[in-house]
PDB file of N, CA and C in Angstrom:
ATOM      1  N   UNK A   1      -5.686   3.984 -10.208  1.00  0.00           N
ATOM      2  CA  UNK A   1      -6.556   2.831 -10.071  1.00  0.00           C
ATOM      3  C   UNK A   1      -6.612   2.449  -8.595  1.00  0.00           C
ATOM      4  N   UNK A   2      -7.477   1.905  -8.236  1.00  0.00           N
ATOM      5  CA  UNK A   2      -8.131   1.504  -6.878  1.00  0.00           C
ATOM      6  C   UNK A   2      -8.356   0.190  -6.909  1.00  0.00           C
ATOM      7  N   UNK A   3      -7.830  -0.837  -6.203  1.00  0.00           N
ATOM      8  CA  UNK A   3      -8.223  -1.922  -6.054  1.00  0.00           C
ATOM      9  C   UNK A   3      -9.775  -2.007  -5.043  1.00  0.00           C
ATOM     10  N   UNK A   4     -10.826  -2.627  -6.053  1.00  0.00           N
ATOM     11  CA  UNK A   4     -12.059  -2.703  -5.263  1.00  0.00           C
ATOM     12  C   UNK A   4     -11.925  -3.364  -4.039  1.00  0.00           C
ATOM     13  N   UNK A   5     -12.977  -3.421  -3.068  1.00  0.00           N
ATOM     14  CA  UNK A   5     -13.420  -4.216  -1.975  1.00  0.00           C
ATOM     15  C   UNK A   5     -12.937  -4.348  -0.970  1.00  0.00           C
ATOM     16  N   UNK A   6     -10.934  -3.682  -1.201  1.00  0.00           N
ATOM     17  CA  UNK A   6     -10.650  -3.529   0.301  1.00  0.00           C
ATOM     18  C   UNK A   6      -9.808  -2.150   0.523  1.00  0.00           C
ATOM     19  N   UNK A   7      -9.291  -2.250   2.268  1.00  0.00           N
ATOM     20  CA  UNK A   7      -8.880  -0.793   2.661  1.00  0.00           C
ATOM     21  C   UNK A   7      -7.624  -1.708   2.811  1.00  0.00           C
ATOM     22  N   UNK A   8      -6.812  -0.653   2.548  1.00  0.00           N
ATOM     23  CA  UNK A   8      -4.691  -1.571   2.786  1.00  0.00           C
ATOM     24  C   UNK A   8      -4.315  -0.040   3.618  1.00  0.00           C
ATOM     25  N   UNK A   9      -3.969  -0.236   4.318  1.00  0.00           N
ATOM     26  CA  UNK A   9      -3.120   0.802   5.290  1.00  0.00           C
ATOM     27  C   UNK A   9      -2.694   2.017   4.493  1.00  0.00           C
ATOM     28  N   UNK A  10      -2.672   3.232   5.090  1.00  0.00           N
ATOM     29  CA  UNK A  10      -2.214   4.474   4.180  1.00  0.00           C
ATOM     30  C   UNK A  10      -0.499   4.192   3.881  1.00  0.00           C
ATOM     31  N   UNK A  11      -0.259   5.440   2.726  1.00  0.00           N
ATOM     32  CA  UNK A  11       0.920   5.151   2.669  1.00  0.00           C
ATOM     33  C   UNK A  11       1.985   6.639   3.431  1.00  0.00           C
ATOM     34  N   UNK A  12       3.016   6.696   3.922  1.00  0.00           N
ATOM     35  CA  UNK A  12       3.392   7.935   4.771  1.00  0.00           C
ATOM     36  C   UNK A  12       3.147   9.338   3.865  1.00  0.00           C
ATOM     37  N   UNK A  13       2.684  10.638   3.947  1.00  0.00           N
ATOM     38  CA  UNK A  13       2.204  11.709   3.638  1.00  0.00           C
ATOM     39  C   UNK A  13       0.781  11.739   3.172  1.00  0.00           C
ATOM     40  N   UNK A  14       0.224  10.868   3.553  1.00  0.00           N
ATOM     41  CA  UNK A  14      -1.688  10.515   3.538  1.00  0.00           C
ATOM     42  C   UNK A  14      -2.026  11.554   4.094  1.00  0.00           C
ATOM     43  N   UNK A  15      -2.939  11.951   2.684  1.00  0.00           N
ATOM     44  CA  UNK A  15      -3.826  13.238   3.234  1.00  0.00           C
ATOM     45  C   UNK A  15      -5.011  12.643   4.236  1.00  0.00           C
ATOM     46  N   UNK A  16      -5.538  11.902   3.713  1.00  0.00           N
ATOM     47  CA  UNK A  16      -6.460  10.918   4.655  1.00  0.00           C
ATOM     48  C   UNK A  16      -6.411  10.985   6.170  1.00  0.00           C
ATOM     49  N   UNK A  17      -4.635  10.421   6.769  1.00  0.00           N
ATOM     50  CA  UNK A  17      -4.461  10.683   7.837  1.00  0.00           C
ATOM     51  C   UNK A  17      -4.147  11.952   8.020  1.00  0.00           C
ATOM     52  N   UNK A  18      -3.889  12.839   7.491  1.00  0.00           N
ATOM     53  CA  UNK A  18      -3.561  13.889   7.934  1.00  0.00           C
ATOM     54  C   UNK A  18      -4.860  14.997   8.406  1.00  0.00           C
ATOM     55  N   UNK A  19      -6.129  14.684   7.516  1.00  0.00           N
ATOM     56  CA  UNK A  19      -7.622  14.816   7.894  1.00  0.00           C
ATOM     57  C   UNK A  19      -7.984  14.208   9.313  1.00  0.00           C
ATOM     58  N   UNK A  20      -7.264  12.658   9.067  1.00  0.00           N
ATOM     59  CA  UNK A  20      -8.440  12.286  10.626  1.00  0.00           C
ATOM     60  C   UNK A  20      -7.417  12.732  11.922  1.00  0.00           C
ATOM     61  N   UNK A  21      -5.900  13.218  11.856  1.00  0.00           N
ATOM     62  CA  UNK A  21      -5.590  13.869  12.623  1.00  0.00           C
ATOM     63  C   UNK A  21      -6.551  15.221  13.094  1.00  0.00           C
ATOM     64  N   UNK A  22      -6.848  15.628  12.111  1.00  0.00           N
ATOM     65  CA  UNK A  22      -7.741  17.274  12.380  1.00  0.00           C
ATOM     66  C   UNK A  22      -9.462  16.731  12.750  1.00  0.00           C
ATOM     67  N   UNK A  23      -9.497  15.440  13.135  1.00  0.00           N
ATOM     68  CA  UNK A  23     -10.560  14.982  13.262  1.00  0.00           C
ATOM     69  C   UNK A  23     -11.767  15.571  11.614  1.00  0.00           C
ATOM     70  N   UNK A  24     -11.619  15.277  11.049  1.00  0.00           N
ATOM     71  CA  UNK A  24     -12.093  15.724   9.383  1.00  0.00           C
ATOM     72  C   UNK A  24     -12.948  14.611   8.998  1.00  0.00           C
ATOM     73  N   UNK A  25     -12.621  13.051   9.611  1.00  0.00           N
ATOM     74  CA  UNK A  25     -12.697  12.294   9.017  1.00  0.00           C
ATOM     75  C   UNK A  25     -14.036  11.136  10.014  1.00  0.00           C
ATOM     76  N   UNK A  26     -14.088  11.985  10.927  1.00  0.00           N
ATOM     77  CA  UNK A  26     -14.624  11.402  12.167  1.00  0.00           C
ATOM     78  C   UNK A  26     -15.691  10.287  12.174  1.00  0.00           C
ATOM     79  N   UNK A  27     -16.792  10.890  10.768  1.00  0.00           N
ATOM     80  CA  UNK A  27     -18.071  10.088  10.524  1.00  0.00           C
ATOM     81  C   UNK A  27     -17.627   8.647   9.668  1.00  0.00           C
ATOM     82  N   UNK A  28     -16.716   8.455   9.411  1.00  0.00           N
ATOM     83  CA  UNK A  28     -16.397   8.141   7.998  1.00  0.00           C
ATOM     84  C   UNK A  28     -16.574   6.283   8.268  1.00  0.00           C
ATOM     85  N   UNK A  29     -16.615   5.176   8.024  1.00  0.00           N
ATOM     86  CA  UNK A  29     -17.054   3.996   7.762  1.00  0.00           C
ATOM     87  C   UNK A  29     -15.675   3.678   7.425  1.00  0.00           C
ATOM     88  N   UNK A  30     -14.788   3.811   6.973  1.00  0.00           N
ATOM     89  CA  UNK A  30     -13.722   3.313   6.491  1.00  0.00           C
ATOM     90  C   UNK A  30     -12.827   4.211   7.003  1.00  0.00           C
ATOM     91  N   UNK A  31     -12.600   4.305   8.503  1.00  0.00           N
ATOM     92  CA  UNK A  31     -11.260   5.942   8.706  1.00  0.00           C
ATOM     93  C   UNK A  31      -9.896   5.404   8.041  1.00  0.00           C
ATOM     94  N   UNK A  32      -9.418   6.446   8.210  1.00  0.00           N
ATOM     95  CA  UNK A  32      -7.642   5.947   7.275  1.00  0.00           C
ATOM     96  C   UNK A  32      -7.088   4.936   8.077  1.00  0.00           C
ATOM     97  N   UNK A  33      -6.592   4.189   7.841  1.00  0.00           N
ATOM     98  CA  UNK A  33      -5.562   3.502   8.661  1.00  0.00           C
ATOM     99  C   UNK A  33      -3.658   3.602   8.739  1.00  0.00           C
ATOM    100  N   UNK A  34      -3.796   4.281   9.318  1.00  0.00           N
ATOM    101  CA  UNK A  34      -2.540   4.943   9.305  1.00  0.00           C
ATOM    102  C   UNK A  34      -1.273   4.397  10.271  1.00  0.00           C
ATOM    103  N   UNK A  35      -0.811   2.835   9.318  1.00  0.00           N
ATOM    104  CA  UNK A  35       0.371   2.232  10.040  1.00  0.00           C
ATOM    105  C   UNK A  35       1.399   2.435   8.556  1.00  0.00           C
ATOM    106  N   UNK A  36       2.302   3.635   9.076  1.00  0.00           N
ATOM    107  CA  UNK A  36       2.823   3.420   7.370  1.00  0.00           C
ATOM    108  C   UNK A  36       3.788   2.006   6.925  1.00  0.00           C
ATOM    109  N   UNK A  37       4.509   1.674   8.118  1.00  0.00           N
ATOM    110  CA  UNK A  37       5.058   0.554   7.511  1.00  0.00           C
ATOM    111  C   UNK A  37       4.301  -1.080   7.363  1.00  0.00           C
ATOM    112  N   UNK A  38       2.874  -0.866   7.579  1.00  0.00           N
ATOM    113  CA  UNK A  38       2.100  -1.733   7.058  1.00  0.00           C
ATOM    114  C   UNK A  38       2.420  -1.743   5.348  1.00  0.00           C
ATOM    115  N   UNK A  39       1.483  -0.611   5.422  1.00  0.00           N
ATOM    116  CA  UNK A  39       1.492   0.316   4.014  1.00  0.00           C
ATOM    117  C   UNK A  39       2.097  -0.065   3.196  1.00  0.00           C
ATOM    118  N   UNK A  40       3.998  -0.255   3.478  1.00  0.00           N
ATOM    119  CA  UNK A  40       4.654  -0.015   2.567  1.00  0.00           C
ATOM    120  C   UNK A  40       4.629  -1.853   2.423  1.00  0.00           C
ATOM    121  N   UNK A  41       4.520  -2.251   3.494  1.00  0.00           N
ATOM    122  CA  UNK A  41       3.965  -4.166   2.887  1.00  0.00           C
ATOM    123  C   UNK A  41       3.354  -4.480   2.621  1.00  0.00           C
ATOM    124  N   UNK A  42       1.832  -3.544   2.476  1.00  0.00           N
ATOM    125  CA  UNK A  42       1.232  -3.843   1.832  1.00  0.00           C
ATOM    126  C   UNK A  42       1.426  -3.577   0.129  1.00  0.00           C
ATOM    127  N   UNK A  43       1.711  -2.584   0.124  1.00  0.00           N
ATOM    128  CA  UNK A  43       2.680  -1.854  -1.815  1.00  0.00           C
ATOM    129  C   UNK A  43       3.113  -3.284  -2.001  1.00  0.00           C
ATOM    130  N   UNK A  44       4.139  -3.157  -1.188  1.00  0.00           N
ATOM    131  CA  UNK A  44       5.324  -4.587  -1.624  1.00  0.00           C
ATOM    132  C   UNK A  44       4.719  -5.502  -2.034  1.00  0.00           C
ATOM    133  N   UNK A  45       3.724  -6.394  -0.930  1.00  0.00           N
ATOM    134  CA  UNK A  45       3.492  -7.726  -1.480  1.00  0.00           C
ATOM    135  C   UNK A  45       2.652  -7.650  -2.829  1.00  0.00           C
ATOM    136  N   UNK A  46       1.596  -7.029  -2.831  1.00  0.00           N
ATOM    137  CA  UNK A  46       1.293  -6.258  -4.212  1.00  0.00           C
ATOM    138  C   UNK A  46       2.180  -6.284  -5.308  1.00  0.00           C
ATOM    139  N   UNK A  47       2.740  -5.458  -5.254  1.00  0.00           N
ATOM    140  CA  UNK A  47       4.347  -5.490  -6.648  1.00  0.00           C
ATOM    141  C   UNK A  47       4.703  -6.979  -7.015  1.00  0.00           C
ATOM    142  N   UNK A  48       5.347  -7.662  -5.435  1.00  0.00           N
ATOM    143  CA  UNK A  48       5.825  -8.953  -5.767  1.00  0.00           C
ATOM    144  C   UNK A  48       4.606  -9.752  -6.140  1.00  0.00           C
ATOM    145  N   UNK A  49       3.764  -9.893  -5.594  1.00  0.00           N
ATOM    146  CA  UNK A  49       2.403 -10.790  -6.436  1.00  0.00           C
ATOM    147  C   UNK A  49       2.481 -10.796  -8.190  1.00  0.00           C
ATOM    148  N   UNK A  50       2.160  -9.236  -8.276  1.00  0.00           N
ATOM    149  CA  UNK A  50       2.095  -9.017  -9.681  1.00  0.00           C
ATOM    150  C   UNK A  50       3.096  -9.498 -10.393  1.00  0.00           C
ATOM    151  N   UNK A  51       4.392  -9.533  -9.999  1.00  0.00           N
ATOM    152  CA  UNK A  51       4.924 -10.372 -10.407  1.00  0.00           C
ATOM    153  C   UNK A  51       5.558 -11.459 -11.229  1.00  0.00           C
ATOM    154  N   UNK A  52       4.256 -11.976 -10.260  1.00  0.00           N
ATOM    155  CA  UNK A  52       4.500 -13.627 -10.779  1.00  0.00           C
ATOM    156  C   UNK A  52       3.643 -14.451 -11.413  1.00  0.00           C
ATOM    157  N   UNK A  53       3.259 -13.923 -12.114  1.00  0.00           N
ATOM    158  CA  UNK A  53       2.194 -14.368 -13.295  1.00  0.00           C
ATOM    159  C   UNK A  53       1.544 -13.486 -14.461  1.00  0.00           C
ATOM    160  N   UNK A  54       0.926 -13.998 -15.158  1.00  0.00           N
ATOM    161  CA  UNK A  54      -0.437 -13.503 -15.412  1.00  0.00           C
ATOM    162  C   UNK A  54      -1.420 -12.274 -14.907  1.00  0.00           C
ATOM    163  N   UNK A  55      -1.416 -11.213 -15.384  1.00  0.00           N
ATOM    164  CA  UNK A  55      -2.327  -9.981 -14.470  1.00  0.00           C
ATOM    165  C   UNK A  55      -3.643  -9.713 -15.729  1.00  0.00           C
ATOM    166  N   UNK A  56      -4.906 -10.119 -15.029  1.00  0.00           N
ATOM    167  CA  UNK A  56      -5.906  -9.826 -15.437  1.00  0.00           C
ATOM    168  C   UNK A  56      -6.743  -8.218 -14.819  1.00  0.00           C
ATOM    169  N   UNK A  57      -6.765  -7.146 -15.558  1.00  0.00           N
ATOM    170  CA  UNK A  57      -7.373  -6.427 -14.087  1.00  0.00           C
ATOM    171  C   UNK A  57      -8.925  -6.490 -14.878  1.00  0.00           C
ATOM    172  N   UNK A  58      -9.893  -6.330 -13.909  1.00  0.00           N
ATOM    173  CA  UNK A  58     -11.209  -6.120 -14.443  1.00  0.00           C
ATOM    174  C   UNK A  58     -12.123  -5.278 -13.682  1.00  0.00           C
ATOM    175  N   UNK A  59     -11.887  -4.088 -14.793  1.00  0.00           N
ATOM    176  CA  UNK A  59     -12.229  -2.613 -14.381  1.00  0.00           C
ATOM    177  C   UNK A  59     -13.708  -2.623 -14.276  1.00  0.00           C
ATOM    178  N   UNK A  60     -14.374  -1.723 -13.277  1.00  0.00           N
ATOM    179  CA  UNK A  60     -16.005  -1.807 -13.334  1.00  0.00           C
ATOM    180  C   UNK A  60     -16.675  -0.639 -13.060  1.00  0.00           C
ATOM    181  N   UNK A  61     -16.000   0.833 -12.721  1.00  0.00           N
ATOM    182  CA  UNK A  61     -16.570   2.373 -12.514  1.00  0.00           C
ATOM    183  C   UNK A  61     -15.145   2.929 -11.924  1.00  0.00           C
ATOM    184  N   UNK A  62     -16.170   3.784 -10.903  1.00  0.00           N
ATOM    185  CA  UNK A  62     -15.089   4.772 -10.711  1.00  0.00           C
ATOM    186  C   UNK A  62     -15.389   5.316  -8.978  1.00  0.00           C
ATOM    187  N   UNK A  63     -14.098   6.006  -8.187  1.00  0.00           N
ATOM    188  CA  UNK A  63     -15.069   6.425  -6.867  1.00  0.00           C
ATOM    189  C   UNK A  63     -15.071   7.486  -6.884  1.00  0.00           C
ATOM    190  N   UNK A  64     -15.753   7.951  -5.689  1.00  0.00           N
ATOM    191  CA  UNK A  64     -15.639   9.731  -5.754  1.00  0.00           C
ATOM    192  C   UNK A  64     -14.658  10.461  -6.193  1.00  0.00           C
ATOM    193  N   UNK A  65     -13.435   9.840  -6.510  1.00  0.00           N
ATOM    194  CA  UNK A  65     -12.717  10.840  -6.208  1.00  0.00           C
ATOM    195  C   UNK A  65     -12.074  10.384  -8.411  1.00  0.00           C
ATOM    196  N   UNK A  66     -12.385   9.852  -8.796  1.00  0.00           N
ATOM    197  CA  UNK A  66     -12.388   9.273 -10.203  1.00  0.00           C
ATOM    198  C   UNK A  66     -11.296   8.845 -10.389  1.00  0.00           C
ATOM    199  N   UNK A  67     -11.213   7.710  -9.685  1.00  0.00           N
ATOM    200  CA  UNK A  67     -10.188   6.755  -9.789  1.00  0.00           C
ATOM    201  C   UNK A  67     -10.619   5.550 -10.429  1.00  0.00           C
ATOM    202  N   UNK A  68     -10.460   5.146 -11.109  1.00  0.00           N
ATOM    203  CA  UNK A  68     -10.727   3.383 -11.783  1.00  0.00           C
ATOM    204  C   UNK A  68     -10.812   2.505 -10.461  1.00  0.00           C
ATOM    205  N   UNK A  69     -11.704   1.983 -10.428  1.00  0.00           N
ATOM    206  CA  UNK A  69     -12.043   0.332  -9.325  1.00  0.00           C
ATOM    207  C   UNK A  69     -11.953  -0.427 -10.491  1.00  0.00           C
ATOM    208  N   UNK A  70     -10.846  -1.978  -9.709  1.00  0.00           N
ATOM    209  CA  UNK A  70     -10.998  -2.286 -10.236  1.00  0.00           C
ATOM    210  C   UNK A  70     -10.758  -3.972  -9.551  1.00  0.00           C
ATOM    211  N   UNK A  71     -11.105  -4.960  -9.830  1.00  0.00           N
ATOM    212  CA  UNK A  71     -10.356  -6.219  -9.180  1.00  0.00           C
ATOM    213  C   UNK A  71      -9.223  -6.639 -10.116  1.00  0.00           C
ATOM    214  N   UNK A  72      -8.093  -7.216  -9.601  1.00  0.00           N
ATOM    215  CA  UNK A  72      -6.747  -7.574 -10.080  1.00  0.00           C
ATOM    216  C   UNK A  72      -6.697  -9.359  -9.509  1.00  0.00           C
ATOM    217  N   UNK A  73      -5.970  -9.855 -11.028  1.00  0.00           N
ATOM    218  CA  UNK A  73      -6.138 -11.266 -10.327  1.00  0.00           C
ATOM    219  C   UNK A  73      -4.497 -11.356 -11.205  1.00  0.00           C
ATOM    220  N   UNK A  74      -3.925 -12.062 -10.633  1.00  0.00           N
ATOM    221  CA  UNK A  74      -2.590 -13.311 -10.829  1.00  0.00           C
ATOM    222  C   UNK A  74      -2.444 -14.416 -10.867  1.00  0.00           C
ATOM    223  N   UNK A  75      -2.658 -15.067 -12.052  1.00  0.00           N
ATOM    224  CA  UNK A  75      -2.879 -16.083 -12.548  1.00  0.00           C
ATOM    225  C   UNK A  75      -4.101 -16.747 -11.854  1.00  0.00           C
ATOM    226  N   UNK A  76      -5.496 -15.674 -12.099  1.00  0.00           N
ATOM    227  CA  UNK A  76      -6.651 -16.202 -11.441  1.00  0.00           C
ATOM    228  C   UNK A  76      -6.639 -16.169  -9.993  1.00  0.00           C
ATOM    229  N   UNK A  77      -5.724 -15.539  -9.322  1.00  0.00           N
ATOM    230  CA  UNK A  77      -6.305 -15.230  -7.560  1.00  0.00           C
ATOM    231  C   UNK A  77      -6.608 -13.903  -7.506  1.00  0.00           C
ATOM    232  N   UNK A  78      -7.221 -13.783  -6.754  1.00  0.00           N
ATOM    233  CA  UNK A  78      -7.468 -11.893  -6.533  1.00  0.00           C
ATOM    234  C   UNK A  78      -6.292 -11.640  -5.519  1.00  0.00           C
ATOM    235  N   UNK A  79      -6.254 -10.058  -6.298  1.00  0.00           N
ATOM    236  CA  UNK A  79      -5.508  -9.697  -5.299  1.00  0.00           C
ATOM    237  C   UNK A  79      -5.434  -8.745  -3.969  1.00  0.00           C
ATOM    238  N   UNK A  80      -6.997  -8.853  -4.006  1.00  0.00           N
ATOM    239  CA  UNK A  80      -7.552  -7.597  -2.753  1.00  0.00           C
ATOM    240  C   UNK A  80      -7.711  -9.549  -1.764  1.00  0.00           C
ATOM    241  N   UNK A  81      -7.898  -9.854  -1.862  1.00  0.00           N
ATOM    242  CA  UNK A  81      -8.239 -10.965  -1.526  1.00  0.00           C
ATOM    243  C   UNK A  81      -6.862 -11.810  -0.489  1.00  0.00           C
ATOM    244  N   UNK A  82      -5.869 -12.067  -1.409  1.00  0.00           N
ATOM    245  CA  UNK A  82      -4.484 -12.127  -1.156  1.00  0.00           C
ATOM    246  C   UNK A  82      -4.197 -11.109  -0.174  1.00  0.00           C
ATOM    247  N   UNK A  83      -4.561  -9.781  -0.171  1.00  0.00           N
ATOM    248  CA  UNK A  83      -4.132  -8.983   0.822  1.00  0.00           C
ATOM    249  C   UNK A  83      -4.516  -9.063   1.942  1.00  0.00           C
ATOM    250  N   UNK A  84      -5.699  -9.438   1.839  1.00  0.00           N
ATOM    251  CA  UNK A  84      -6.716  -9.614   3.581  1.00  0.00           C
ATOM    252  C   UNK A  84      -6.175 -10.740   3.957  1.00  0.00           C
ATOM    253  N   UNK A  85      -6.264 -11.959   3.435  1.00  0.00           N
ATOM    254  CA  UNK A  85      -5.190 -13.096   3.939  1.00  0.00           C
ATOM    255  C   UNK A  85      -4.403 -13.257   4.660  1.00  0.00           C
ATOM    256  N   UNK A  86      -3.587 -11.828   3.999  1.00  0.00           N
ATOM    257  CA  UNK A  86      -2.272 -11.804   4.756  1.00  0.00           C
ATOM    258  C   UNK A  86      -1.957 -10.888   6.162  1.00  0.00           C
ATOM    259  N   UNK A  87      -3.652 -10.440   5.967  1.00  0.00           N
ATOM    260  CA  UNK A  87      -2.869  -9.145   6.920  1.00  0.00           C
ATOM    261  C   UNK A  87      -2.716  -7.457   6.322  1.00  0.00           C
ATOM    262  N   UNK A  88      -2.897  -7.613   5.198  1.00  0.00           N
ATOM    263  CA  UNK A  88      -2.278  -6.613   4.630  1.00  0.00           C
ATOM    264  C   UNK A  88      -3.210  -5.648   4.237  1.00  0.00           C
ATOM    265  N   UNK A  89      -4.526  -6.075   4.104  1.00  0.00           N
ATOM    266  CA  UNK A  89      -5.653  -4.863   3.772  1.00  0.00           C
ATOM    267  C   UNK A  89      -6.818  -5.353   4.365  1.00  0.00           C
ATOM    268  N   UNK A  90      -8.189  -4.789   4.564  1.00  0.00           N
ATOM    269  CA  UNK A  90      -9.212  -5.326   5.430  1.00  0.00           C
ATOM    270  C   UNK A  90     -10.344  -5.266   3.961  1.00  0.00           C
ATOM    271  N   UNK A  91     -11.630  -5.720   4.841  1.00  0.00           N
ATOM    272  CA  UNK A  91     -12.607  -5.435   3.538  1.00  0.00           C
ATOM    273  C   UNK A  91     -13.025  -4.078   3.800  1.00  0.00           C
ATOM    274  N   UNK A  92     -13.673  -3.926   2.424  1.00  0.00           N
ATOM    275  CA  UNK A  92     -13.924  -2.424   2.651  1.00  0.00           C
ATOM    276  C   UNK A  92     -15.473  -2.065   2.987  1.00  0.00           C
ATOM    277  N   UNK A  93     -15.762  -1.123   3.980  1.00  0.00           N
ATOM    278  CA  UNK A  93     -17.287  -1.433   4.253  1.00  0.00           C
ATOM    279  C   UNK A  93     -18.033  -0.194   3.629  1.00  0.00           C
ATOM    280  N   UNK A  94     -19.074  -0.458   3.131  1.00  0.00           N
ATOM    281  CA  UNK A  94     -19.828  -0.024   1.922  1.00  0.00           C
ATOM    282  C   UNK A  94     -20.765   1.150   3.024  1.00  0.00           C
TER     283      UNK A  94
END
């Protein structure tokens, strides 16, 4: 599953980054972002969010690669939302 609408930092052995190292990725609107110990705070606060409440997810397709999109809320906040807040993921550009 894929949280819709935003990009959260890769996590360490990202094929992603390992593409835009080989320049692969060059054209791309969304390049990887490759800070892994973002990454791994971004996972974290995620986990701990979920947490602490209530998890609604509300699934709506799929992306190229056929993963479920989906938005995630905790006790009614989003949580792609919560992430940009913090720092922790950007929006994602279409």
């Amino acid at each position: 599953m894929r949280l819709a609408g935003i990009d959260a930092p890769e996590l360490d052995g990202s094929a992603r980054c390992e593409k835009a190292q080989r320049k692969q990725l060059a054209a791309s609107k969304n390049p990887p972002w490759c800070d892994f110990q973002l990454g791994n705070e971004s996972r974290d606060a995620l986990k701990n969010l979920i947490g602490q409440g209530y998890v609604t997810i509300e699934r709506f397709g799929k992306d190229a690669y056929g993963r479920t999109l989906a938005h995630i809320y905790v006790n009614e906040r989003d949580a792609g939302k919560y992430l940009i807040t913090w720092g922790l993921a950007r929006q994602w550009v279409k």
